[in-house]
PDB file of N, CA and C in Angstrom:
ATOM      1  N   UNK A   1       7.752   0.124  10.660  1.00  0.00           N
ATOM      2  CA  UNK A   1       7.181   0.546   9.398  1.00  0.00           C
ATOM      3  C   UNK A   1       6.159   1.643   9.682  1.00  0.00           C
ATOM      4  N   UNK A   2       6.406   2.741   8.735  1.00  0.00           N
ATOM      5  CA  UNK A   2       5.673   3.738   9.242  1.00  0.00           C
ATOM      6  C   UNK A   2       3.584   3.864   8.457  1.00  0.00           C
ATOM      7  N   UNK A   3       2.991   4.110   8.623  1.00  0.00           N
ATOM      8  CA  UNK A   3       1.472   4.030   8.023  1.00  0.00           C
ATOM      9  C   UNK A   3       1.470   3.926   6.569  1.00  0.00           C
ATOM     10  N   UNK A   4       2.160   4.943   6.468  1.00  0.00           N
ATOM     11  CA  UNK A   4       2.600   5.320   4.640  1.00  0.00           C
ATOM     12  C   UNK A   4       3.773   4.107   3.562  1.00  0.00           C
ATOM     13  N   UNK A   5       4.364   3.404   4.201  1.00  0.00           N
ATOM     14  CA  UNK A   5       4.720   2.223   3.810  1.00  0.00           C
ATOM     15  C   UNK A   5       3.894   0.905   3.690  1.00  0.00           C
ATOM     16  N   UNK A   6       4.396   0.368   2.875  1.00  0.00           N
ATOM     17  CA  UNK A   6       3.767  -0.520   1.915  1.00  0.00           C
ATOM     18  C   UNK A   6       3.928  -1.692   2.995  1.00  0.00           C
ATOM     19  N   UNK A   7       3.439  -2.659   2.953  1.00  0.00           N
ATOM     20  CA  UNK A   7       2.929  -4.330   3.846  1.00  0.00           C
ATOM     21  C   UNK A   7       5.069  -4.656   3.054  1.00  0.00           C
ATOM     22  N   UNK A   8       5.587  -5.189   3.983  1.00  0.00           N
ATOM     23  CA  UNK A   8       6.848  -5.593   3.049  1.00  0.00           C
ATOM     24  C   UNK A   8       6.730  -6.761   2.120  1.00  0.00           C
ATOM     25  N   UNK A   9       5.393  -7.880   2.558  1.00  0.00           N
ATOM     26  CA  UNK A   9       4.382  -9.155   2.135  1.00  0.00           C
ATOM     27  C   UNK A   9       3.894  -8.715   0.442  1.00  0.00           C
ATOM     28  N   UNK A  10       4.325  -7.515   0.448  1.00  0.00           N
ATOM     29  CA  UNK A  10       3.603  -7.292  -1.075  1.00  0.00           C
ATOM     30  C   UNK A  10       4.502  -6.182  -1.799  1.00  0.00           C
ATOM     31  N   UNK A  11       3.969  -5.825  -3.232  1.00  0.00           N
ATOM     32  CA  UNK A  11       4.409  -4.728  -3.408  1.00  0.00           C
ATOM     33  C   UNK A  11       3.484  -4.452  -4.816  1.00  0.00           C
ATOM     34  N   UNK A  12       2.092  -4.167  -3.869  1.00  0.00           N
ATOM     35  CA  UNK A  12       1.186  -3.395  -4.585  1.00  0.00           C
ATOM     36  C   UNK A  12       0.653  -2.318  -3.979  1.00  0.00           C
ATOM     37  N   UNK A  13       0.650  -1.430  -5.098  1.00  0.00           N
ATOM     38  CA  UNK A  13       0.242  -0.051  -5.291  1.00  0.00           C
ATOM     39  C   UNK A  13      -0.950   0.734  -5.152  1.00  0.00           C
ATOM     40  N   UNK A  14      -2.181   0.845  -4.620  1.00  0.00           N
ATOM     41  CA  UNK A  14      -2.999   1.468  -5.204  1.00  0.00           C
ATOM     42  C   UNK A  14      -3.177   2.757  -5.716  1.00  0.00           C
ATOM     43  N   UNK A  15      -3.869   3.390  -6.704  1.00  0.00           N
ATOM     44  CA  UNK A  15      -3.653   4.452  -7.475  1.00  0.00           C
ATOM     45  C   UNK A  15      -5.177   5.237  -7.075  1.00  0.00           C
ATOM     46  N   UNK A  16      -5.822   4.663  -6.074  1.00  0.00           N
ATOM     47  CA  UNK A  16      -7.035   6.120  -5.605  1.00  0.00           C
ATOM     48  C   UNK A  16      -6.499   6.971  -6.245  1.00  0.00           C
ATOM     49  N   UNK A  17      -5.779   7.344  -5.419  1.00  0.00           N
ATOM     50  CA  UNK A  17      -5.847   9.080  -5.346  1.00  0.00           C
ATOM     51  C   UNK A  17      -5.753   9.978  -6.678  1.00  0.00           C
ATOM     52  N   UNK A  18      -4.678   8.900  -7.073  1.00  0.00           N
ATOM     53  CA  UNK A  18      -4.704   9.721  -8.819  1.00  0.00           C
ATOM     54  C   UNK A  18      -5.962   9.390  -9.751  1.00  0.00           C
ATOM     55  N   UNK A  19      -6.360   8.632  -9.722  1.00  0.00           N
ATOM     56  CA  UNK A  19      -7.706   8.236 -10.188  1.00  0.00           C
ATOM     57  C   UNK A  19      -8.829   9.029  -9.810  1.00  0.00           C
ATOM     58  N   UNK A  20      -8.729   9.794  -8.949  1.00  0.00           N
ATOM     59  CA  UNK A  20      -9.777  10.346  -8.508  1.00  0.00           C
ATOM     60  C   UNK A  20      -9.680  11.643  -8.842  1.00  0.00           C
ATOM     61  N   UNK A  21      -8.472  11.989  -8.629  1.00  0.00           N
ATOM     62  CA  UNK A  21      -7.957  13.544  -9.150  1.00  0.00           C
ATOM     63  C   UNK A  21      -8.280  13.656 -10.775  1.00  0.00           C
ATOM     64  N   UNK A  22      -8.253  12.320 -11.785  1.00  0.00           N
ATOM     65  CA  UNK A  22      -8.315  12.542 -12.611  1.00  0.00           C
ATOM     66  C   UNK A  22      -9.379  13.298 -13.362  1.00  0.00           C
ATOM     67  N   UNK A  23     -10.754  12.062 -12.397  1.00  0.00           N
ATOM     68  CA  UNK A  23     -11.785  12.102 -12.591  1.00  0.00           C
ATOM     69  C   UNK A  23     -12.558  13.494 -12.099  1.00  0.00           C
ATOM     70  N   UNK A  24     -12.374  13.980 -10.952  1.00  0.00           N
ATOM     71  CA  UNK A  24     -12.687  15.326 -10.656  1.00  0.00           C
ATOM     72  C   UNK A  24     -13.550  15.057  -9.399  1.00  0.00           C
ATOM     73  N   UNK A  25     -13.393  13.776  -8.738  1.00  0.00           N
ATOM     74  CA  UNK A  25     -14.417  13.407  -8.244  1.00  0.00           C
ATOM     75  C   UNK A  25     -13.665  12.918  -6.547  1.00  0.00           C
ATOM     76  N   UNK A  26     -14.483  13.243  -5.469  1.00  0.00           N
ATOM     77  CA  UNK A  26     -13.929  12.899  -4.307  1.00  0.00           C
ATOM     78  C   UNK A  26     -14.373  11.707  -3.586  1.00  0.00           C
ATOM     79  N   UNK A  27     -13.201  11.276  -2.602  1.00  0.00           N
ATOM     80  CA  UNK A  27     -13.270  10.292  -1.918  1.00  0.00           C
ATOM     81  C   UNK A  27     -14.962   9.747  -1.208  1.00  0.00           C
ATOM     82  N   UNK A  28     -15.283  10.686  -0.932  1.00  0.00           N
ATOM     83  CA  UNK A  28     -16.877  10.829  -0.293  1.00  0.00           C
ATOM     84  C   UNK A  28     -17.851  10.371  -1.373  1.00  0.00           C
ATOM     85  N   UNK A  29     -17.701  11.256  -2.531  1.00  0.00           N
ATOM     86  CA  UNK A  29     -18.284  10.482  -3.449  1.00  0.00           C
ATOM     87  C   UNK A  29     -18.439   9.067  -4.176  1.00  0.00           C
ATOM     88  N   UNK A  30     -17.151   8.792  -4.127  1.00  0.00           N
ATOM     89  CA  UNK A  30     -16.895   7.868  -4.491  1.00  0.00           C
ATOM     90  C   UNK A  30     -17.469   6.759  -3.304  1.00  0.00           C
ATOM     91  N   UNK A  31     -17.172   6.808  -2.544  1.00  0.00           N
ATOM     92  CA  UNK A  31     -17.754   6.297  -0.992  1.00  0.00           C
ATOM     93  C   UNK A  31     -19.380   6.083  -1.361  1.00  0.00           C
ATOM     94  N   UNK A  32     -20.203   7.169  -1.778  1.00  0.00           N
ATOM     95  CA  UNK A  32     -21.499   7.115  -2.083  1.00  0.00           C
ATOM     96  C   UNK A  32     -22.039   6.192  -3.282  1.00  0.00           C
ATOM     97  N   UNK A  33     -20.900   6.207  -4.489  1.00  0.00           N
ATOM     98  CA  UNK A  33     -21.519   5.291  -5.338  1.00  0.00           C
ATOM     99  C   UNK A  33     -21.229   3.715  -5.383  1.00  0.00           C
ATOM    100  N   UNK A  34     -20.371   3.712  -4.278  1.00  0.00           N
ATOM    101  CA  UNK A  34     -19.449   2.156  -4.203  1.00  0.00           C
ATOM    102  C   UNK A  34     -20.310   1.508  -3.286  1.00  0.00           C
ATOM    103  N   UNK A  35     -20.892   2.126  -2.544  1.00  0.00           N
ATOM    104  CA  UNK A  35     -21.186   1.630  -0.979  1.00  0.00           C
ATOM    105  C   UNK A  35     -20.601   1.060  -0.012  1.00  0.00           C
ATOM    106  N   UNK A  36     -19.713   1.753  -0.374  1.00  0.00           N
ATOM    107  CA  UNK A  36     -18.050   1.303   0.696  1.00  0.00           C
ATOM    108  C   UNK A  36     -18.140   2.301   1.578  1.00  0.00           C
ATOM    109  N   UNK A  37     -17.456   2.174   3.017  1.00  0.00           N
ATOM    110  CA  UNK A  37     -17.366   3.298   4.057  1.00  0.00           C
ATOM    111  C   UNK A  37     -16.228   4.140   3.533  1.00  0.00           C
ATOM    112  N   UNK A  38     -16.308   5.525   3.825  1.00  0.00           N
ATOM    113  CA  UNK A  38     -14.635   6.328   3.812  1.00  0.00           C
ATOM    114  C   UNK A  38     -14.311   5.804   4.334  1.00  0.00           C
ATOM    115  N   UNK A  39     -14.049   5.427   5.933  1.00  0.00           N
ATOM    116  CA  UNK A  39     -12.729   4.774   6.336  1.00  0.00           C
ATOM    117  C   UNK A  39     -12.090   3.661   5.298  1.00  0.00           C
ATOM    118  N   UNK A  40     -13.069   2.636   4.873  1.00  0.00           N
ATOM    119  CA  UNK A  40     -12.225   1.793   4.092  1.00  0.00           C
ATOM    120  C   UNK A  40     -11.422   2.428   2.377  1.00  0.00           C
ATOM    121  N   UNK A  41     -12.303   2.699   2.310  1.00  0.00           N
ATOM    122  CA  UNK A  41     -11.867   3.468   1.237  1.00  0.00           C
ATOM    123  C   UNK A  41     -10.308   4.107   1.377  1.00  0.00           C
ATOM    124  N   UNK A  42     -10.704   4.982   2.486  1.00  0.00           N
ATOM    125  CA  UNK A  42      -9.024   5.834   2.922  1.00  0.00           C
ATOM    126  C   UNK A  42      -7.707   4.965   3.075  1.00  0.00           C
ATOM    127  N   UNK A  43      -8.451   3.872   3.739  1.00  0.00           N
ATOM    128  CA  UNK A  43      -7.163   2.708   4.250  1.00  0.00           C
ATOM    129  C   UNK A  43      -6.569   2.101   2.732  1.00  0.00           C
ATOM    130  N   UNK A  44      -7.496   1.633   1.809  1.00  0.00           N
ATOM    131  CA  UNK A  44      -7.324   1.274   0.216  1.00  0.00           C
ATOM    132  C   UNK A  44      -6.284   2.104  -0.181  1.00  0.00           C
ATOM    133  N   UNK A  45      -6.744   3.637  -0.384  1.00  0.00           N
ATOM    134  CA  UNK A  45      -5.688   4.862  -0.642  1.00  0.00           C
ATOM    135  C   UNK A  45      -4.561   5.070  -0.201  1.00  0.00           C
ATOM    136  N   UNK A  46      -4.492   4.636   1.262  1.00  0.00           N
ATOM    137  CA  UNK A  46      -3.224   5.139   1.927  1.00  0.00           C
ATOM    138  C   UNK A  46      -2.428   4.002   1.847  1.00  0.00           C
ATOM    139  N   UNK A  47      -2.992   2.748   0.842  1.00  0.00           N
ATOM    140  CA  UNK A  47      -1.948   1.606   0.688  1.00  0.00           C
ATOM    141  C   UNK A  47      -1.763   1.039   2.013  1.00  0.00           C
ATOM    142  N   UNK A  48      -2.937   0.897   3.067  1.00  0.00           N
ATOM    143  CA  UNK A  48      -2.999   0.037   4.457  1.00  0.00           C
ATOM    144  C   UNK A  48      -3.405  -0.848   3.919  1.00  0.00           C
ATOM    145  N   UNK A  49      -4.820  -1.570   2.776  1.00  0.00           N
ATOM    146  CA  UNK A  49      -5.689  -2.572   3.396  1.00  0.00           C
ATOM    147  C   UNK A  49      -4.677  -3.918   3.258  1.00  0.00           C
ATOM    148  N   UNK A  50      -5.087  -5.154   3.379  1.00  0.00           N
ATOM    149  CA  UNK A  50      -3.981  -6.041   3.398  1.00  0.00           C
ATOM    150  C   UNK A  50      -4.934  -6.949   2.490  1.00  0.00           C
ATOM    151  N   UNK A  51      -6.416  -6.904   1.865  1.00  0.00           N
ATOM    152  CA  UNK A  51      -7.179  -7.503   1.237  1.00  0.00           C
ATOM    153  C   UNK A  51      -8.223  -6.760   0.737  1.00  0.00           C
ATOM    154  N   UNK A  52      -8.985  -6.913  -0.702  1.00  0.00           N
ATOM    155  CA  UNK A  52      -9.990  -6.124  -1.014  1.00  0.00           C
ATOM    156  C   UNK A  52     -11.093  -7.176  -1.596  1.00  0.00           C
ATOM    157  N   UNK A  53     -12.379  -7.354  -1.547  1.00  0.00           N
ATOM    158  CA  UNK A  53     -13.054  -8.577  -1.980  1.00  0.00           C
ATOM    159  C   UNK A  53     -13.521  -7.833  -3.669  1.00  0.00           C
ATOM    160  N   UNK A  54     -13.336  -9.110  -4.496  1.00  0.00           N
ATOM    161  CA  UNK A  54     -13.491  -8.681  -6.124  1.00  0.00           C
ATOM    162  C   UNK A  54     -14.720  -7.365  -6.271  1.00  0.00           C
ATOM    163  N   UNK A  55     -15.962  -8.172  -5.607  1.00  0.00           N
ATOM    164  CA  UNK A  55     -17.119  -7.053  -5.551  1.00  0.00           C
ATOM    165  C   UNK A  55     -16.524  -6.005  -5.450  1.00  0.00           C
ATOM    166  N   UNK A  56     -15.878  -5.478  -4.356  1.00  0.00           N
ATOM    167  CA  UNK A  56     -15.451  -3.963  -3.789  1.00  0.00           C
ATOM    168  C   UNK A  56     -14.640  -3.368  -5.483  1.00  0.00           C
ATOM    169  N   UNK A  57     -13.727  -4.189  -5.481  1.00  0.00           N
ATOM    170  CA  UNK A  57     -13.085  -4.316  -6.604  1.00  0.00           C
ATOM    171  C   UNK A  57     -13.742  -3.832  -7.935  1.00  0.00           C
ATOM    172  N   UNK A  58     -14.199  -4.583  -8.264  1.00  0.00           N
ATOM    173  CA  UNK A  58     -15.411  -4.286  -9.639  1.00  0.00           C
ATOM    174  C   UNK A  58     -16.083  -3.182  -9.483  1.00  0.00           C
ATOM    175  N   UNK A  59     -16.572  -2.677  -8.011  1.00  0.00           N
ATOM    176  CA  UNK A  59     -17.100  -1.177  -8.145  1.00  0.00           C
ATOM    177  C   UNK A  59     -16.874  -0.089  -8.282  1.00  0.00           C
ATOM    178  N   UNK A  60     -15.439   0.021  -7.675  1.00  0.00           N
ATOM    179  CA  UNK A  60     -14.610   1.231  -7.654  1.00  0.00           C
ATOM    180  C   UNK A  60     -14.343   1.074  -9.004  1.00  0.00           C
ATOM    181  N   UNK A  61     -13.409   0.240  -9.950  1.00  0.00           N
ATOM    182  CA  UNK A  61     -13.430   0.170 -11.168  1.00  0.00           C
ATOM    183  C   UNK A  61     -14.783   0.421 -11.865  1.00  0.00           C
ATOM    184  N   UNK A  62     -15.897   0.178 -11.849  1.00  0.00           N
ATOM    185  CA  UNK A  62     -17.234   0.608 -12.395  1.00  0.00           C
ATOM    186  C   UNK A  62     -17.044   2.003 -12.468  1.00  0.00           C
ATOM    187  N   UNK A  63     -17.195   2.287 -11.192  1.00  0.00           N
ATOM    188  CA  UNK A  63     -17.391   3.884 -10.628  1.00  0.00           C
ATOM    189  C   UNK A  63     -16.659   4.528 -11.383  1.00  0.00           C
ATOM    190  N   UNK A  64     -15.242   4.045 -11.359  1.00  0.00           N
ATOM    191  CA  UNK A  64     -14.462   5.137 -11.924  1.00  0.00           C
ATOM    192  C   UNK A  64     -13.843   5.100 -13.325  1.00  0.00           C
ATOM    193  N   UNK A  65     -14.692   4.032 -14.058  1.00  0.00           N
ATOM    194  CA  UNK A  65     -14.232   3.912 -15.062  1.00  0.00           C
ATOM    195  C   UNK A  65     -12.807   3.387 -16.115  1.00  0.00           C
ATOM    196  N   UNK A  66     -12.630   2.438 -14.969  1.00  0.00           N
ATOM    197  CA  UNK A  66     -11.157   2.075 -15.077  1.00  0.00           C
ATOM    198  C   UNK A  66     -10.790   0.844 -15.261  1.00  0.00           C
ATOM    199  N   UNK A  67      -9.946   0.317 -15.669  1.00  0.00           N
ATOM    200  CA  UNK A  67      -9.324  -1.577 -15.234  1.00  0.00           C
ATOM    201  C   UNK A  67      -8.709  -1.661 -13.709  1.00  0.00           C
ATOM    202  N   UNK A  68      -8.718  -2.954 -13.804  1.00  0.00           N
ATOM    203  CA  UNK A  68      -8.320  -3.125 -11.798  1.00  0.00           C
ATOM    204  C   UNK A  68      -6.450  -2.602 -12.282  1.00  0.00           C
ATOM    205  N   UNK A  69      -5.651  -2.870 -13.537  1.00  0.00           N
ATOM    206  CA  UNK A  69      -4.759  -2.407 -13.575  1.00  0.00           C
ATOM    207  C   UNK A  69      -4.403  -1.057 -13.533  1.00  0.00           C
ATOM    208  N   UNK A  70      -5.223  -0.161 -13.586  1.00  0.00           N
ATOM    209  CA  UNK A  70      -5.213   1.192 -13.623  1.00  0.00           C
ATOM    210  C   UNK A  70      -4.762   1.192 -11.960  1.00  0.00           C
ATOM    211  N   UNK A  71      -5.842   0.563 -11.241  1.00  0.00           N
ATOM    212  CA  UNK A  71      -6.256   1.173 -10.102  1.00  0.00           C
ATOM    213  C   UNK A  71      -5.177   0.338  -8.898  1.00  0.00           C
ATOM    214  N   UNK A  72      -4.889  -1.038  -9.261  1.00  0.00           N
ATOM    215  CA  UNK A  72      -3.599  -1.551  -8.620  1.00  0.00           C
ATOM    216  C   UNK A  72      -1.869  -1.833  -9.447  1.00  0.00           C
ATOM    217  N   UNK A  73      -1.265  -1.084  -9.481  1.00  0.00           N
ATOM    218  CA  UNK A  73       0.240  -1.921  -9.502  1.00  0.00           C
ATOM    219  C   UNK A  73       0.790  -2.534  -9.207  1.00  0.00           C
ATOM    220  N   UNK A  74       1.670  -3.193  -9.785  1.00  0.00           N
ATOM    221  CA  UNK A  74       2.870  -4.113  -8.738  1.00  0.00           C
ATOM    222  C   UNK A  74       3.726  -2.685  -9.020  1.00  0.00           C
ATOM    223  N   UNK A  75       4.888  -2.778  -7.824  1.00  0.00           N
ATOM    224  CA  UNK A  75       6.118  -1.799  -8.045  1.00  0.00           C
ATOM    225  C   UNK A  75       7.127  -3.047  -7.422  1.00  0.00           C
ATOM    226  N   UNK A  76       7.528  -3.144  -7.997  1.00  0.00           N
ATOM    227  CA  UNK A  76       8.955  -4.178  -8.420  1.00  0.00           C
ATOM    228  C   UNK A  76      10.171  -3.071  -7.630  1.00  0.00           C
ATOM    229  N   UNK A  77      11.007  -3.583  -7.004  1.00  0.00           N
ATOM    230  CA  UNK A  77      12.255  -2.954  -6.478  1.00  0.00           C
ATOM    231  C   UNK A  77      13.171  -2.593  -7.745  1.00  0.00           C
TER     232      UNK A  77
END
């Protein structure tokens, strides 16, 4: 399985990146108001992490103004 593929254990989505593009606002920043590291952050984006704790959760949604459904999908085969 290559980095960019999904855990085969799941088949959720995260939507960073478009969320962020929407907003006008970058990863770094976002990093600054979450108090999350970029690395984790990036791993979230690139659809690596394998767990996110609600807190983390609730902030990025704070931050960015969103529902956790915005920001995670299921993608169904």
């Amino acid at each position: 399985m290559s980095p960019a593929e999904p855990d085969e254990g799941h088949a959720i989505r995260c939507r960073l990146d478009e969320l962020l593009a929407e907003r006008g606002m970058t990863l770094t920043e976002l990093s600054e108001r979450v108090g999350v590291s970029l690395v984790n952050l990036s791993v979230l984006k690139n659809n690596r992490a394998r767990a996110i704790r609600f807190s983390t959760l609730t902030a990025i949604c704070r931050a960015l103004g969103c529902e956790v459904g915005e920001l995670l999908v299921a993608e169904h085969p």
